[in-house]
PDB file of N, CA and C in Angstrom:
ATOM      1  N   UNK A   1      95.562  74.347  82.696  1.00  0.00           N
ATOM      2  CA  UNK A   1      95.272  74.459  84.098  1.00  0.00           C
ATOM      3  C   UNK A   1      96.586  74.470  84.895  1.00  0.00           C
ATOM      4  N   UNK A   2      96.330  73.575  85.900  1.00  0.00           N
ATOM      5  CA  UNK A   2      97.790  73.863  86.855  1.00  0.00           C
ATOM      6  C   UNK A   2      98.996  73.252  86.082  1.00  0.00           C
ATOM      7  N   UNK A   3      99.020  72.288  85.357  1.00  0.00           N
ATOM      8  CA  UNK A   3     100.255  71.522  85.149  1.00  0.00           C
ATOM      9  C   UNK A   3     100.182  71.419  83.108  1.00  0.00           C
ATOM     10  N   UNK A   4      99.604  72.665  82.934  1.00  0.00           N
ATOM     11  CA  UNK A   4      99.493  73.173  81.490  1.00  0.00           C
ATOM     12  C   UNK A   4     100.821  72.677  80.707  1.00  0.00           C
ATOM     13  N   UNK A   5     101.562  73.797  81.390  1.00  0.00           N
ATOM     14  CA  UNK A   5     103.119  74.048  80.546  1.00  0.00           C
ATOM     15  C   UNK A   5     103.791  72.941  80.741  1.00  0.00           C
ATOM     16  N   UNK A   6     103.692  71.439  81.984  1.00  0.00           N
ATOM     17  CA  UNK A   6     104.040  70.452  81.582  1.00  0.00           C
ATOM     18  C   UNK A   6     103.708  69.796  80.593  1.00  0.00           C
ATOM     19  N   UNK A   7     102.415  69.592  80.708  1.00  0.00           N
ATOM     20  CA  UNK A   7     101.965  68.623  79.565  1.00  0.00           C
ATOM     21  C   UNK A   7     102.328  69.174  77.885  1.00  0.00           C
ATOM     22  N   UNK A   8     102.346  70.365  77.862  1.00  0.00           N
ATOM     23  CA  UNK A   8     102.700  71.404  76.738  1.00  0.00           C
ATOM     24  C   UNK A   8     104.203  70.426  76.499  1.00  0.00           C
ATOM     25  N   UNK A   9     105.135  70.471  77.435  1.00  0.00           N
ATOM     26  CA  UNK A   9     106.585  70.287  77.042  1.00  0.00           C
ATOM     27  C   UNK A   9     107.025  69.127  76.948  1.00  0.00           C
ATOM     28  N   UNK A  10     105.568  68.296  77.420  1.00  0.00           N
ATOM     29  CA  UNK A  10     106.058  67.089  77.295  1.00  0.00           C
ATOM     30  C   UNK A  10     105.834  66.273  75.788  1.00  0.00           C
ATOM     31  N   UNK A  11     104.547  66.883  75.404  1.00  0.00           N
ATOM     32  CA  UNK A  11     104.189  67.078  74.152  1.00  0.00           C
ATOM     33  C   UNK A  11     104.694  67.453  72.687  1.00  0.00           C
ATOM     34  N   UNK A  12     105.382  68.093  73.241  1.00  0.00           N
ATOM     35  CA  UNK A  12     106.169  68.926  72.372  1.00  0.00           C
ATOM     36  C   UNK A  12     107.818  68.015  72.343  1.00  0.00           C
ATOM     37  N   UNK A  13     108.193  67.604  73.447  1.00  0.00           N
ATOM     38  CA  UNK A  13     109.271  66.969  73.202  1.00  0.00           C
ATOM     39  C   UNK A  13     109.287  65.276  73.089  1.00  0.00           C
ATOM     40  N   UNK A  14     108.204  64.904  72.940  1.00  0.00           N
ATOM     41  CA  UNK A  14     108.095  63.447  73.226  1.00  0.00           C
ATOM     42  C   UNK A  14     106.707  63.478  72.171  1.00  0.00           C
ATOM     43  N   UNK A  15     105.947  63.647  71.528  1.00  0.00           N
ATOM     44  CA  UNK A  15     105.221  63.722  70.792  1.00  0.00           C
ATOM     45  C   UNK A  15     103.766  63.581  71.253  1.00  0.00           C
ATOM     46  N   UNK A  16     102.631  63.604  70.624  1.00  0.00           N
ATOM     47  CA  UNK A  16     100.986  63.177  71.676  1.00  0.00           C
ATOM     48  C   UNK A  16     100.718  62.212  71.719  1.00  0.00           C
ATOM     49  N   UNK A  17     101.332  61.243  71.173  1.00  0.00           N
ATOM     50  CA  UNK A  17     101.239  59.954  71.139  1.00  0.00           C
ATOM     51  C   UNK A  17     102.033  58.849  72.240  1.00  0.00           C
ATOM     52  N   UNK A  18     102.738  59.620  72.648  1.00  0.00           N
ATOM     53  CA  UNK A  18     103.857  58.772  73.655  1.00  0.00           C
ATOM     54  C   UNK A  18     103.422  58.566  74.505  1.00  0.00           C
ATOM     55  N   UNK A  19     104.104  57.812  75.486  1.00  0.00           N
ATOM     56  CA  UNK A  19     103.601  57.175  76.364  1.00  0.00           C
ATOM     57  C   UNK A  19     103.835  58.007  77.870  1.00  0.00           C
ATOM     58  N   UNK A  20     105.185  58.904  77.677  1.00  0.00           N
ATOM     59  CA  UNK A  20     105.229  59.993  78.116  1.00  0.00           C
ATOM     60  C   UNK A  20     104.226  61.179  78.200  1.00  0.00           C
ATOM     61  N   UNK A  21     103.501  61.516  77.565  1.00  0.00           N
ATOM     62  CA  UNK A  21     102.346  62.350  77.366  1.00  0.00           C
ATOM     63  C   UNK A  21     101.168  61.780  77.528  1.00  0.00           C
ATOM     64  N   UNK A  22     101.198  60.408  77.578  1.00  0.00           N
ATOM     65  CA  UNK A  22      99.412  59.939  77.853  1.00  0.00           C
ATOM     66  C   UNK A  22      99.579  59.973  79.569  1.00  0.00           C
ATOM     67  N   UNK A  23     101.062  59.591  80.074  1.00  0.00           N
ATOM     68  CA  UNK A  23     101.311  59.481  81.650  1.00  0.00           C
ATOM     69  C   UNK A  23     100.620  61.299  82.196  1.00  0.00           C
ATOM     70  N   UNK A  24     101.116  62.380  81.455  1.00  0.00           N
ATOM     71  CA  UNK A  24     100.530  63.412  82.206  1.00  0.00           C
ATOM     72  C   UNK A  24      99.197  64.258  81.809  1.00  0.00           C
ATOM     73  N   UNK A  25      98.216  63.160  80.716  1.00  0.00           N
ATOM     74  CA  UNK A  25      96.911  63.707  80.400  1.00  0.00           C
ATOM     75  C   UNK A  25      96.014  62.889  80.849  1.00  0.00           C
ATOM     76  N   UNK A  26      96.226  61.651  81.093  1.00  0.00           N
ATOM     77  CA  UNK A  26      95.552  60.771  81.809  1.00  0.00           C
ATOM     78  C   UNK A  26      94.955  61.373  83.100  1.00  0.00           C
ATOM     79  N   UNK A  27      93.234  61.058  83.147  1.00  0.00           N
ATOM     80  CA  UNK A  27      92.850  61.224  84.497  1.00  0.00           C
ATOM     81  C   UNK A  27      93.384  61.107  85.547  1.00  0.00           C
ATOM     82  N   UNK A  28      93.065  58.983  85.773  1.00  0.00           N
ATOM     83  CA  UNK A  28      94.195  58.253  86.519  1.00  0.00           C
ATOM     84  C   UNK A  28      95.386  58.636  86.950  1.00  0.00           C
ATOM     85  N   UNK A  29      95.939  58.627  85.485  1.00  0.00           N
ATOM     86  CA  UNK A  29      97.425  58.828  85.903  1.00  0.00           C
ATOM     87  C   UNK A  29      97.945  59.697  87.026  1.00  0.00           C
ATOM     88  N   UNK A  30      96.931  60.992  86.710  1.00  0.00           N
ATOM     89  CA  UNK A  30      97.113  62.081  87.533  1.00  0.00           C
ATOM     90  C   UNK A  30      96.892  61.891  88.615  1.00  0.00           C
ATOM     91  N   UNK A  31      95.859  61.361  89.386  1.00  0.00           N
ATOM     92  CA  UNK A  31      95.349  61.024  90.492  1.00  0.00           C
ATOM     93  C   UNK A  31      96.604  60.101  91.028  1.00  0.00           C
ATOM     94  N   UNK A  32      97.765  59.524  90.132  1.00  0.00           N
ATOM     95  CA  UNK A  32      98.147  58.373  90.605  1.00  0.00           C
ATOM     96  C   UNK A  32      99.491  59.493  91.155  1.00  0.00           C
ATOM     97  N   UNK A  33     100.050  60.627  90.261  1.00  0.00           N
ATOM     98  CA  UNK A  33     101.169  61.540  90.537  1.00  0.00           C
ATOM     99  C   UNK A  33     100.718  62.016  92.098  1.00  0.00           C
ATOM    100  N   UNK A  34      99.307  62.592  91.610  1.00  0.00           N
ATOM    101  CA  UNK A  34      99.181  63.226  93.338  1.00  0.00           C
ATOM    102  C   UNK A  34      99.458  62.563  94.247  1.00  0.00           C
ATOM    103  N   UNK A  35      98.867  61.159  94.343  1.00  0.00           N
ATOM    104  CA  UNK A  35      98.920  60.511  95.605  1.00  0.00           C
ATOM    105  C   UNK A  35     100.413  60.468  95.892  1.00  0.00           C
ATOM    106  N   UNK A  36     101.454  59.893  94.903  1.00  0.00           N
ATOM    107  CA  UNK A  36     102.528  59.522  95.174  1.00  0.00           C
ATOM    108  C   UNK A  36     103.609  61.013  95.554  1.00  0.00           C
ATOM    109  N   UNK A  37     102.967  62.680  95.473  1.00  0.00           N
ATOM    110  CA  UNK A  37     103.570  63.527  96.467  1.00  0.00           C
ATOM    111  C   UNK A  37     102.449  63.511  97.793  1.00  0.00           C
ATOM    112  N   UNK A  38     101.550  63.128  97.782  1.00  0.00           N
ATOM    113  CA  UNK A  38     100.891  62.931  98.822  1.00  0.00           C
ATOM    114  C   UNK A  38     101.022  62.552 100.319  1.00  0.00           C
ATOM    115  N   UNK A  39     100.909  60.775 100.029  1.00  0.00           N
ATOM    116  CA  UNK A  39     100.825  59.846 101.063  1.00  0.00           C
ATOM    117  C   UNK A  39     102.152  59.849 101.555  1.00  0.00           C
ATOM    118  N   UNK A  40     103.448  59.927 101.418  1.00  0.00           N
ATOM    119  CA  UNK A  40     104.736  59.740 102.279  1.00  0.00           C
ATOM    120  C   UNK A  40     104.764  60.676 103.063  1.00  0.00           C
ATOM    121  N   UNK A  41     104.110  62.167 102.969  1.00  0.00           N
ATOM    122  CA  UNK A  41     103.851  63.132 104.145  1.00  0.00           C
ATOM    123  C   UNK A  41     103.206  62.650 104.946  1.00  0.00           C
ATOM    124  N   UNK A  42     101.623  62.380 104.117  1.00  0.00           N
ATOM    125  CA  UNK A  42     101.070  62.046 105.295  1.00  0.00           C
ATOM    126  C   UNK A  42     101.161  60.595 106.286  1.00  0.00           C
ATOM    127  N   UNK A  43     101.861  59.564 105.741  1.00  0.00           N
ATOM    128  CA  UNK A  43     102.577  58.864 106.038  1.00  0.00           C
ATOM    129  C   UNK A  43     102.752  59.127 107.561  1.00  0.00           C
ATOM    130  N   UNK A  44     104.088  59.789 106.789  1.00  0.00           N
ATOM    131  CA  UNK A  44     104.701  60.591 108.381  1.00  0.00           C
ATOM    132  C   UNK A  44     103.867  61.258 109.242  1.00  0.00           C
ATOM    133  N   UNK A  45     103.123  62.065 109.000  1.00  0.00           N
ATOM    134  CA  UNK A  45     102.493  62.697 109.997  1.00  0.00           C
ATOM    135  C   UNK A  45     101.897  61.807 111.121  1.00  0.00           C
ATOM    136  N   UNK A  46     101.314  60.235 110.507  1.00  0.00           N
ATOM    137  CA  UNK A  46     101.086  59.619 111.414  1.00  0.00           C
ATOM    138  C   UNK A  46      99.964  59.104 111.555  1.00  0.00           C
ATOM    139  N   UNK A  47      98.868  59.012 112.553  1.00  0.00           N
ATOM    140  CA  UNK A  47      97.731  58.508 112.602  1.00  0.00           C
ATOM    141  C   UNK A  47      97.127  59.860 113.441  1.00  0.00           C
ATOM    142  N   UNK A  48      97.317  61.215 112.545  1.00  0.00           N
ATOM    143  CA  UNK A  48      96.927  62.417 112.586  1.00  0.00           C
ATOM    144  C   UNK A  48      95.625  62.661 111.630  1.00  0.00           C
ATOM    145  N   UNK A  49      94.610  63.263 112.352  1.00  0.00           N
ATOM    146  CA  UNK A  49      93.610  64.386 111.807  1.00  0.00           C
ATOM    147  C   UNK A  49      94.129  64.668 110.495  1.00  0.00           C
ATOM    148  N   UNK A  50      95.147  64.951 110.303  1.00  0.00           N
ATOM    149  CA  UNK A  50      95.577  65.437 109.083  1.00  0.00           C
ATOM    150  C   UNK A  50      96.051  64.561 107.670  1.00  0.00           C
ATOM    151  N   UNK A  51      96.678  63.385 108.860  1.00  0.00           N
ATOM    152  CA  UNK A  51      96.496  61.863 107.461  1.00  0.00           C
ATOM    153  C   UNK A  51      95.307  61.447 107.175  1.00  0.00           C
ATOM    154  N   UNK A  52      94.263  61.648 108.008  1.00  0.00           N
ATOM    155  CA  UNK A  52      92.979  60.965 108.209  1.00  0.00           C
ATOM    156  C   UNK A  52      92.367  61.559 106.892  1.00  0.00           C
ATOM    157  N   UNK A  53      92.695  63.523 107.083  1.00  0.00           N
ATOM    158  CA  UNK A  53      91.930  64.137 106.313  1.00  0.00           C
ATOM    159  C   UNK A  53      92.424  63.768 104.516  1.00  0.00           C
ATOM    160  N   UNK A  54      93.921  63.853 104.063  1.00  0.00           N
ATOM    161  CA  UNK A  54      94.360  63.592 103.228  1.00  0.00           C
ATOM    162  C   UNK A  54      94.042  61.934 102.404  1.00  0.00           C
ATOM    163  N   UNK A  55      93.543  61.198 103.420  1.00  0.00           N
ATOM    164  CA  UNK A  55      93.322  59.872 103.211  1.00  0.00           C
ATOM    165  C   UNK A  55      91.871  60.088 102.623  1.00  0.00           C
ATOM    166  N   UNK A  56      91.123  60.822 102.822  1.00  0.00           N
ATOM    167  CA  UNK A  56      89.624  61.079 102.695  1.00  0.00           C
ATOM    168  C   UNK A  56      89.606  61.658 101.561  1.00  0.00           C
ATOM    169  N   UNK A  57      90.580  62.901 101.185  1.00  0.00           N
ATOM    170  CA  UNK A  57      90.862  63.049  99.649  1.00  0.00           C
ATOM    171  C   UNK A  57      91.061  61.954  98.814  1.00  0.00           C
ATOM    172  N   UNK A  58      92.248  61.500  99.042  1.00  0.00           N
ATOM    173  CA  UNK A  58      92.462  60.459  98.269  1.00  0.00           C
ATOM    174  C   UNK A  58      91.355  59.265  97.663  1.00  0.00           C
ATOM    175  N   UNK A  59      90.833  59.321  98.800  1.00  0.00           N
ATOM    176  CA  UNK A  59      89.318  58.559  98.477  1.00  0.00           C
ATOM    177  C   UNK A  59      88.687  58.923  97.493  1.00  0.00           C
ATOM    178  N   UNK A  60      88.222  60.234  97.838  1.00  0.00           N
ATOM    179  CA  UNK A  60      87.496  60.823  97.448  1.00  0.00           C
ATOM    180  C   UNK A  60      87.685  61.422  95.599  1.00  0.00           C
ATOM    181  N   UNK A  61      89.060  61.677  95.181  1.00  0.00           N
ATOM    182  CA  UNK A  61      89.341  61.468  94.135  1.00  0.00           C
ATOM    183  C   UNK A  61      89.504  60.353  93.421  1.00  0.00           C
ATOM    184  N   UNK A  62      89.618  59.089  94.167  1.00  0.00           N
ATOM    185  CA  UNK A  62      89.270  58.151  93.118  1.00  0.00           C
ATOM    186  C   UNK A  62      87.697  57.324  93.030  1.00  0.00           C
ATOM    187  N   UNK A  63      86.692  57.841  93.894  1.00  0.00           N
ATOM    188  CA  UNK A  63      85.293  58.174  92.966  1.00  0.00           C
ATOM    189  C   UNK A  63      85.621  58.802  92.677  1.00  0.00           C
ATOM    190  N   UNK A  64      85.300  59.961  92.226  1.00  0.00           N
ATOM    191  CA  UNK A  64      85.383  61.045  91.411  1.00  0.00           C
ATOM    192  C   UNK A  64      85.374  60.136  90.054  1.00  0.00           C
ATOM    193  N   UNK A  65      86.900  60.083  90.183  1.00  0.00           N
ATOM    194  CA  UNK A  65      87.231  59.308  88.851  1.00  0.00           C
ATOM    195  C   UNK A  65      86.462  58.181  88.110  1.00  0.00           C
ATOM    196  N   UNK A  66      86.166  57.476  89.134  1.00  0.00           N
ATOM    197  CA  UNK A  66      85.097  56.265  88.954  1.00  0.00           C
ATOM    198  C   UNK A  66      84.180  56.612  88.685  1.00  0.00           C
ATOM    199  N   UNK A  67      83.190  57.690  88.885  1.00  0.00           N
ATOM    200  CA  UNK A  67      81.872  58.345  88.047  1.00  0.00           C
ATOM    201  C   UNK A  67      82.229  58.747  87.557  1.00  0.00           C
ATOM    202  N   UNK A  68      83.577  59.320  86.609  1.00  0.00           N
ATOM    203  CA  UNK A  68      83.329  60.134  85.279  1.00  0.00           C
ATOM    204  C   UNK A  68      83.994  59.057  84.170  1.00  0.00           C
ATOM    205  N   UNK A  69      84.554  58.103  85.065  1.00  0.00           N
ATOM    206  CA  UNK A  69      84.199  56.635  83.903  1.00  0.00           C
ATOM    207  C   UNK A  69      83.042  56.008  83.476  1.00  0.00           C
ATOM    208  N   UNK A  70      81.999  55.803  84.597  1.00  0.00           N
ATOM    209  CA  UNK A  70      80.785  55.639  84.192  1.00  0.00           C
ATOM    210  C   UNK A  70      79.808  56.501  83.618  1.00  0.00           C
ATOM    211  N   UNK A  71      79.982  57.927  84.073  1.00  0.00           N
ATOM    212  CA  UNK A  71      79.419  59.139  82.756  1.00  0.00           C
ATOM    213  C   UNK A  71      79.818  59.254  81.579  1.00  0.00           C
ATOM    214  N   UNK A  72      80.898  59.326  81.467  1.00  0.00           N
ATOM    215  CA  UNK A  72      81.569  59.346  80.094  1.00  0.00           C
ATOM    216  C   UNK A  72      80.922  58.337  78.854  1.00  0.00           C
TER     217      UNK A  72
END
């Protein structure tokens, strides 16, 4: 998908077992990369429509996550 050829190289140079490679196949984890290019924009932007909206993602991906722990 989007971040294929990372996880590919990370794999490949750090093995599937590492701890390096569980950081970029991990659900979580991922959810945890986004936020952290995320929130310091919207940060800044302020107490804007637009942090509001990004804040509502953020939410919103971690249910997500939280029902496909309990589906799984």
């Amino acid at each position: 998908m989007l971040a294929a050829r990372l996880r590919t190289w990370v794999a490949e140079r750090f093995g599937d077992e590492s701890g390096p490679a569980y950081l970029v196949t991990c659900g979580w984890c991922t959810g945890t990369w986004a936020a952290g290019a995320v929130v310091p924009p919207a940060y800044l932007a302020g107490d804007t429509t637009a942090f509001r909206a990004v804040a509502m993602v953020l939410t919103l991906s971690y249910l997500a996550g939280l029902a496909s722990t309990w589906l799984d």
